[in-house]
Protein backbone atom coordinates (compact mmCIF):
# COMPACT_ATOMS: atom_id res chain seq x y z
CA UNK A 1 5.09 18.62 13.36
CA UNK A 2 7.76 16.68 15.27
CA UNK A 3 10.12 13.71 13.24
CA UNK A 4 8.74 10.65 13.51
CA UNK A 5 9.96 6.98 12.87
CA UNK A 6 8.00 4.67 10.50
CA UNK A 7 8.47 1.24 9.07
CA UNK A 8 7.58 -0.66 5.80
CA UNK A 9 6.79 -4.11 5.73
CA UNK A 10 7.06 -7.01 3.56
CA UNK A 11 5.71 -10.39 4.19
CA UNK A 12 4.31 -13.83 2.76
CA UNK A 13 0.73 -14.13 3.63
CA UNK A 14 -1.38 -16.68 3.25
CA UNK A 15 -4.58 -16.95 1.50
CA UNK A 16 -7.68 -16.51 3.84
CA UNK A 17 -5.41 -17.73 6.57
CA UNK A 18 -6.18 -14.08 9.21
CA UNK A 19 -5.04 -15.92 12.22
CA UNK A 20 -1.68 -16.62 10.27
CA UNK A 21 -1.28 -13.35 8.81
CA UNK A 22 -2.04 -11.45 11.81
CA UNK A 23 0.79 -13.77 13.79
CA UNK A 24 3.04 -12.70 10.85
CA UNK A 25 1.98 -8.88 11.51
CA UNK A 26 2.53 -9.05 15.37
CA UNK A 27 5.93 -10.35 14.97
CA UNK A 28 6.55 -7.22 12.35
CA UNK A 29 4.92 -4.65 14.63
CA UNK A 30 7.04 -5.79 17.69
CA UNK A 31 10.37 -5.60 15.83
CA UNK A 32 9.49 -2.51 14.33
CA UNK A 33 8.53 -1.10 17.97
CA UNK A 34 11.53 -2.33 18.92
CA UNK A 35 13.27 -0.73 16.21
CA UNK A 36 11.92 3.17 18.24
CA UNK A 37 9.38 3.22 15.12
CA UNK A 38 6.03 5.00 15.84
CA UNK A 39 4.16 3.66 12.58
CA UNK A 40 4.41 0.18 10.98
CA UNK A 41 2.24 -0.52 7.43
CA UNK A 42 1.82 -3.72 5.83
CA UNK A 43 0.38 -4.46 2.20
CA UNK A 44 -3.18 -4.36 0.03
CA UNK A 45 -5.04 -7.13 1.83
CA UNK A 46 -2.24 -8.40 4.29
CA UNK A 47 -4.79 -9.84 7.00
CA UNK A 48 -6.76 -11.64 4.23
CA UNK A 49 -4.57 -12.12 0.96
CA UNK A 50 -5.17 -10.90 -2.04
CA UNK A 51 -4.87 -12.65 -5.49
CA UNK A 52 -7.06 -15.93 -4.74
CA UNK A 53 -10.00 -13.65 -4.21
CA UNK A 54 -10.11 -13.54 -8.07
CA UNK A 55 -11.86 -16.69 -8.15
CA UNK A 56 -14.49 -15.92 -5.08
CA UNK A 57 -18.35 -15.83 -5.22
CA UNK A 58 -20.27 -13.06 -3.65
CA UNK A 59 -20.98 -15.65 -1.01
CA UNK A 60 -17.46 -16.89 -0.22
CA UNK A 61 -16.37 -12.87 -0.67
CA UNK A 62 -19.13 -12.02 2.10
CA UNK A 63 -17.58 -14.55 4.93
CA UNK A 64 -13.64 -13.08 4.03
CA UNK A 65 -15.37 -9.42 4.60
CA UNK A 66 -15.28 -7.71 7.79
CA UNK A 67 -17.46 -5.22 9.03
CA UNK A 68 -14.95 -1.95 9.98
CA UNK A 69 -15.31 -0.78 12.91
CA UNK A 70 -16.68 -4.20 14.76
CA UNK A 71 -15.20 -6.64 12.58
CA UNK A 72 -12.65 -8.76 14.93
CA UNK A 73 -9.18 -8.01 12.40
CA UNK A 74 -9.45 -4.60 13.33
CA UNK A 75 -9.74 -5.51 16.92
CA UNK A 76 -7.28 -7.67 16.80
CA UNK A 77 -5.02 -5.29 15.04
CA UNK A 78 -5.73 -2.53 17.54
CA UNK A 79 -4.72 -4.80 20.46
CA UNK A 80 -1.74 -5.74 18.25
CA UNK A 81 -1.19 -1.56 18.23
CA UNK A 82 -2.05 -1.46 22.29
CA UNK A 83 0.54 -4.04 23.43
CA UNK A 84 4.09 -2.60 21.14
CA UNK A 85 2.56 0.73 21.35
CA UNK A 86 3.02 1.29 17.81
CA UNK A 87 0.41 2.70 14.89
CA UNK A 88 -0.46 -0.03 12.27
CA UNK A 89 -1.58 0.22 8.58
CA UNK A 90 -3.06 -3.04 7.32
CA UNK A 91 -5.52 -4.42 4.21
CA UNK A 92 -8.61 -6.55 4.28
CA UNK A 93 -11.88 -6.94 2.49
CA UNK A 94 -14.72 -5.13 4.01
CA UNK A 95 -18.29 -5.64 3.85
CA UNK A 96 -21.60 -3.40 4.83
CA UNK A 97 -25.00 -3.75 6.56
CA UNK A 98 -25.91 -3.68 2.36
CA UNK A 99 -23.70 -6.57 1.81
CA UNK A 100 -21.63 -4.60 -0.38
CA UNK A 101 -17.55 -5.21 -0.32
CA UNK A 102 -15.08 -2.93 -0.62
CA UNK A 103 -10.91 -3.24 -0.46
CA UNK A 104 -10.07 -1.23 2.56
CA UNK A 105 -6.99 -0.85 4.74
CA UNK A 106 -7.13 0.27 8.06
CA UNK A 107 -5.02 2.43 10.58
CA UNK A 108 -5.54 1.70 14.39
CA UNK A 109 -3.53 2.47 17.14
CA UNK A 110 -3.77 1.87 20.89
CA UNK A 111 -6.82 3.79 21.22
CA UNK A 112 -9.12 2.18 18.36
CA UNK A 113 -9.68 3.02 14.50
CA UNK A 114 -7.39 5.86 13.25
CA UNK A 115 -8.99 5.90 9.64
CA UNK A 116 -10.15 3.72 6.78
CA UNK A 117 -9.68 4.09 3.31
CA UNK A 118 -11.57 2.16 -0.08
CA UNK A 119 -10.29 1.44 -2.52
CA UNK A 120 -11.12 3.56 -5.55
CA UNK A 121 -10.06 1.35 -8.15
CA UNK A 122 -10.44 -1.99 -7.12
CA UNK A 123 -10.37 -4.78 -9.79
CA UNK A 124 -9.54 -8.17 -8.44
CA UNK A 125 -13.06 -9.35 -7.94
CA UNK A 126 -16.38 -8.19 -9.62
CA UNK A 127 -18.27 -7.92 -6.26
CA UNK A 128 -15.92 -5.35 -5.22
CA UNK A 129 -17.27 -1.59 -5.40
CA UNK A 130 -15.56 1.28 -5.95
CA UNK A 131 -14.82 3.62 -2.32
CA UNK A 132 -15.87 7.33 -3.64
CA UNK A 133 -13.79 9.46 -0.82
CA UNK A 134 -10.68 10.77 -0.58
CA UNK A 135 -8.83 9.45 2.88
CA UNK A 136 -7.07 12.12 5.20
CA UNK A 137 -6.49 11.47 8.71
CA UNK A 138 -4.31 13.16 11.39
CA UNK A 139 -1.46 10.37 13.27
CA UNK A 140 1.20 11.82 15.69
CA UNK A 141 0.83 14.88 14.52
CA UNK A 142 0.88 14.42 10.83
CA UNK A 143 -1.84 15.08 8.31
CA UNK A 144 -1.60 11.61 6.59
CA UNK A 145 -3.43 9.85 3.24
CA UNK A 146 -3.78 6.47 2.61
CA UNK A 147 -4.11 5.10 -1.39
CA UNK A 148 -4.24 1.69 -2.24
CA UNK A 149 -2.54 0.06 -5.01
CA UNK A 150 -4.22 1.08 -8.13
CA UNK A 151 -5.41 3.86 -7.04
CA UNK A 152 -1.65 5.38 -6.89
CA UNK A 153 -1.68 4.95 -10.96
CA UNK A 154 -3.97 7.26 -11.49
CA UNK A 155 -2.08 10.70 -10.64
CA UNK A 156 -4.98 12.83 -9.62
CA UNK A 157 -6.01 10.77 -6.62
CA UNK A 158 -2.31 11.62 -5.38
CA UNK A 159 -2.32 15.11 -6.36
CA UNK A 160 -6.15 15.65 -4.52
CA UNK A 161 -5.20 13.78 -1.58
CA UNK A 162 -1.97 16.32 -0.87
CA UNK A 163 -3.80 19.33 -1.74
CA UNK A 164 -6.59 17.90 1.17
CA UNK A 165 -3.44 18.49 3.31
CA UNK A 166 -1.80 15.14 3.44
CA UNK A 167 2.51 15.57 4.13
CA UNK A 168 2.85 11.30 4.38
CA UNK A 169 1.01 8.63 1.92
CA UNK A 170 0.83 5.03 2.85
CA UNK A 171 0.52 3.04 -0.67
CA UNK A 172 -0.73 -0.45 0.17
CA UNK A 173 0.45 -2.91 -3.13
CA UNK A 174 -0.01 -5.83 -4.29
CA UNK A 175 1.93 -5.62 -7.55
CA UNK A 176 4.56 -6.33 -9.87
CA UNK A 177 5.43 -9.85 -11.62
CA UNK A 178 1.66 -9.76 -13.88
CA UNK A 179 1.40 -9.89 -17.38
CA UNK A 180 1.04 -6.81 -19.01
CA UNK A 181 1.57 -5.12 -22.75
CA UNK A 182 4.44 -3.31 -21.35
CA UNK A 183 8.15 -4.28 -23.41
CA UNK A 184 9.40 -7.06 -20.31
CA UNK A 185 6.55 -7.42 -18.16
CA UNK A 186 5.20 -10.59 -17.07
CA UNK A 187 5.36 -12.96 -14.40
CA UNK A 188 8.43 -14.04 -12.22
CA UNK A 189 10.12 -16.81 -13.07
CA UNK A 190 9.18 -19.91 -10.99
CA UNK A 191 12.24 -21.72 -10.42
CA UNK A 192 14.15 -19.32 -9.71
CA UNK A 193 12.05 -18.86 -6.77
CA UNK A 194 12.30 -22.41 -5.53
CA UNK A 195 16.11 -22.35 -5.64
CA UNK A 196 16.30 -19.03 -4.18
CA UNK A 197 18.06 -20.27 -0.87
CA UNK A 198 20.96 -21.99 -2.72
CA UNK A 199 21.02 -18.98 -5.40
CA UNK A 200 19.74 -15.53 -4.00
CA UNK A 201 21.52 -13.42 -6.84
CA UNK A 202 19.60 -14.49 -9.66
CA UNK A 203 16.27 -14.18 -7.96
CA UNK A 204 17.34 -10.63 -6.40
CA UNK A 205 17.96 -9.90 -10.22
CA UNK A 206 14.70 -11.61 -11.56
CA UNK A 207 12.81 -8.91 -8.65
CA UNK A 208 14.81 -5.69 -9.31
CA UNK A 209 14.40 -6.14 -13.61
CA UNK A 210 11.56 -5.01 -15.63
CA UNK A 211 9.05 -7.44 -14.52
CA UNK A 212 9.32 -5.88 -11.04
CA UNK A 213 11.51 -2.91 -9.14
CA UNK A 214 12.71 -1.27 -12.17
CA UNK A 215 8.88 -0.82 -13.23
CA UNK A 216 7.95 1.03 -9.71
CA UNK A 217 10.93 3.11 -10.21
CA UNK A 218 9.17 4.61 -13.56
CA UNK A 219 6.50 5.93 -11.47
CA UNK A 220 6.92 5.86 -8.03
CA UNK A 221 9.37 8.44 -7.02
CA UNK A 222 7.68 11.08 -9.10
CA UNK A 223 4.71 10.62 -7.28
CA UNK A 224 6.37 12.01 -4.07
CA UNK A 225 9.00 14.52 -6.20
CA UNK A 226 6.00 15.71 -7.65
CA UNK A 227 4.11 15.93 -4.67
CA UNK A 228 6.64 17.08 -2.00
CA UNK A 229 5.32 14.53 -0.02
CA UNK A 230 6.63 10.98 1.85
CA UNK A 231 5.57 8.13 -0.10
CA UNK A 232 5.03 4.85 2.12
CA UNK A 233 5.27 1.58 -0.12
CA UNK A 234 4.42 -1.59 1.13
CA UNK A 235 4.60 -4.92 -0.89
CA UNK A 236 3.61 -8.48 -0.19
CA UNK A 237 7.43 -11.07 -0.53
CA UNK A 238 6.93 -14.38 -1.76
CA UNK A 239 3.39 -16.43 -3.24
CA UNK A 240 0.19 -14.52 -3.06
CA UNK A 241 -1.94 -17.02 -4.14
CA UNK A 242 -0.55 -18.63 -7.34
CA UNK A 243 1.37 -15.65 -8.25
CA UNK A 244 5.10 -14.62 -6.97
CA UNK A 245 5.71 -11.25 -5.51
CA UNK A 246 8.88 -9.24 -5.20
CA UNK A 247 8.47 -7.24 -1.70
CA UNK A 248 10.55 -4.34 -2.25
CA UNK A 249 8.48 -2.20 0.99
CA UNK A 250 10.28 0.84 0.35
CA UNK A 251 9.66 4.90 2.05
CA UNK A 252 10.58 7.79 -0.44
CA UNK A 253 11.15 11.44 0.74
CA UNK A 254 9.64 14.44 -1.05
CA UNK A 255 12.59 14.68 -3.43
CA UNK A 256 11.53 10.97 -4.74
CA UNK A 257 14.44 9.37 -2.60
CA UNK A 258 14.78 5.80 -1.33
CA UNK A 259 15.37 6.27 2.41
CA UNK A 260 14.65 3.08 3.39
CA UNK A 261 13.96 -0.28 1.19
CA UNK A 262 13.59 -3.82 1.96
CA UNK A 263 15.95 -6.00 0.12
CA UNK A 264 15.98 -9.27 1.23
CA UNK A 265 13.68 -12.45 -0.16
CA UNK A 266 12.08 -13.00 3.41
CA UNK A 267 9.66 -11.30 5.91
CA UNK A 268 11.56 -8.08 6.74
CA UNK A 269 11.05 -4.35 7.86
CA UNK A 270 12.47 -1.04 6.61
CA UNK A 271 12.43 2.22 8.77
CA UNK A 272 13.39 5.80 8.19
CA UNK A 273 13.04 8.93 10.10
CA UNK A 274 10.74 11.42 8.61
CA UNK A 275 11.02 15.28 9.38
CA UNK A 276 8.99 18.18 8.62
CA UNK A 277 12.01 20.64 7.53
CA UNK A 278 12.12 18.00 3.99
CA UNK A 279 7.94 19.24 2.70
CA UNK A 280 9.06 23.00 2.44
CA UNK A 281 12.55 22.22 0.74
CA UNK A 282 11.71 19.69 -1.74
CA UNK A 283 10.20 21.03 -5.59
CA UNK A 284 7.44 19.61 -4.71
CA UNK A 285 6.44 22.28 -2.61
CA UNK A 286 7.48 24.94 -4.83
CA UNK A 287 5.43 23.48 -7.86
CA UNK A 288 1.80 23.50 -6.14
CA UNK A 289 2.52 26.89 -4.80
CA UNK A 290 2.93 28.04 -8.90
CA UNK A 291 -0.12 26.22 -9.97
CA UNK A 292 -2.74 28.24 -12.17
CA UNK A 293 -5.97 25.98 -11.65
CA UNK A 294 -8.04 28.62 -14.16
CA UNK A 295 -5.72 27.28 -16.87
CA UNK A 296 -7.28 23.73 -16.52
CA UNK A 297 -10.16 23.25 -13.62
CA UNK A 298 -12.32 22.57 -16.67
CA UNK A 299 -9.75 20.61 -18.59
CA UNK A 300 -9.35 18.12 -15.50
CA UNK A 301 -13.12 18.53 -14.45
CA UNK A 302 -14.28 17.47 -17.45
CA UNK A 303 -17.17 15.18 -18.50
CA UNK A 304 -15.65 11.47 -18.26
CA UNK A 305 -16.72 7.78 -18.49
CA UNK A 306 -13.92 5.61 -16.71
CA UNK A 307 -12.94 2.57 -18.09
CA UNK A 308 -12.23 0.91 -15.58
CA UNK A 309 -9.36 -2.18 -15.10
CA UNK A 310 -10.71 -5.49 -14.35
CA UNK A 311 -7.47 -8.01 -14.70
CA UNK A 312 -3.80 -7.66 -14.82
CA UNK A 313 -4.19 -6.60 -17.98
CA UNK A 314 -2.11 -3.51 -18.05
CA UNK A 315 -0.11 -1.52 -15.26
């Protein structure tokens, strides 16, 4: 494996608006071309937003979906990937010849459809159905995973999906600022949002407190110190839907470092080099070369009815 460059992006989309979003996402993947990056992913459900799908029919979920491959976002997207000669991660809703729907996100590049990953947790809308695979694809290189969202909470989906080989993980979000039982969750605070041009501090402070950065930090680097893996976060910035979202598109190393982090209240990229010689030196590494699977196969393996999340009501 040779280093390669990737960015993180964060971006206000709007809601069922593709033509908009994916004018908001060539704009992204040019600058981050531009910046020598090879990669560029964007959030959970970038090319279709997210959070007003709550409220959808089956019907009105059915014309949002896209068939993938054939569905013209993906096309679009992969002429997007053709003309800055850059790789692209990006989210939409997906539908079959069954008419079922699924959360996916996508990686194309200039040659057509890298890989596609569903969800395996989805919740935002009851027509949604569960994906049942594990994603692992190969990109310049790399072996690479892709997770969505939820799906990162649950720490055996990012445990299976490095010991199926993957060394990067893009983590498509749509998070923070929702009500939860956790002590200062909740949503963002409204007006600070509107006067965030004449006051940037206190809205920079409202993102980075409990209700938003200071959450992912709980989790999210041990995910990739764990792992000895990068970790590639992406966040919507701004409104999704009726709810206010904190960006903070981030890329952690396998020793659960920030390397790069978006930190402004706008439409912005992050990039960071990522090298090979990082996988065999973090713990990470070390840790799933000592593991004793005997000890607990049946203990993790075991019999299991999930209970599965259908609201913000917990992280």
């Amino acid at each position: 494996m040779e280093s390669i460059r990737i960015s993180t992006a964060q971006f206000e989309n709007r809601s069922g608006d593709k033509v908009y979003n994916l004018s908001v996402i060539e704009r992204l993947a040019e600058k981050a071309a531009g910046a020598g990056s090879h990669i560029v992913t964007f959030h959970e459900c970038s090319l279709t937003g997210y959070t007003f799908a709550r409220s959808l029919t089956k019907k009105q979920m059915l014309k949002l979906a896209e068939f993938i491959p054939g569905g013209e976002s993906t096309a679009k997207l992969v002429e997007i990937a053709a003309k800055h000669n850059i790789a692209i991660i990006a989210g939409l809703f997906e539908k079959d010849e069954d008419d079922r729907i699924y959360k996916a996100s996508v990686c194309v590049d200039k040659n057509g459809l890298v890989a596609r990953h569903r969800k395996l947790h989805p919740f935002i809308n009851a027509h949604v159905t569960p994906g049942n695979e594990y994603t692992i694809f190969d990109l310049l290189g790399w072996k690479c995973g892709m997770l969505i969202c939820y799906d990162n909470n649950i720490i055996e989906n990012v445990r299976a999906t490095v010991l199926l080989g993957a060394r990067i993980i893009f983590m498509p979000h749509v998070t923070m600022g929702t009500p939860s039982p956790r002590p200062g969750a909740g949503f963002f605070n409204m007006e600070l949002w509107k006067n965030r041009e004449r006051d940037p501090g206190s809205m920079r402070l409202e993102f980075d407190g409990p209700k938003g950065r200071e959450w992912i930090m709980k989790w999210l680097p041990s995910r990739a110190f764990d792992n000895g893996v990068y970790v590639v976060f992406s966040n919507p910035v701004g409104m999704d839907g009726d709810q206010l979202k904190n960006g903070c598109a981030m890329i952690l190393d396998p020793f659960g470092d920030i390397i790069a982090e978006c930190r402004s209240l706008g439409n912005e990229i992050s990039s960071a080099e990522v090298t090979p010689e990082k996988l065999l030196l973090a713990g990470g590494y070390r840790y799933s070369r000592a593991r004793r699977p005997e000890l607990y196969r049946d203990i993790v393996g075991k019999e299991h009815k999930a209970v599965q999340k259908v609201a913000w009501l917990d992280d």
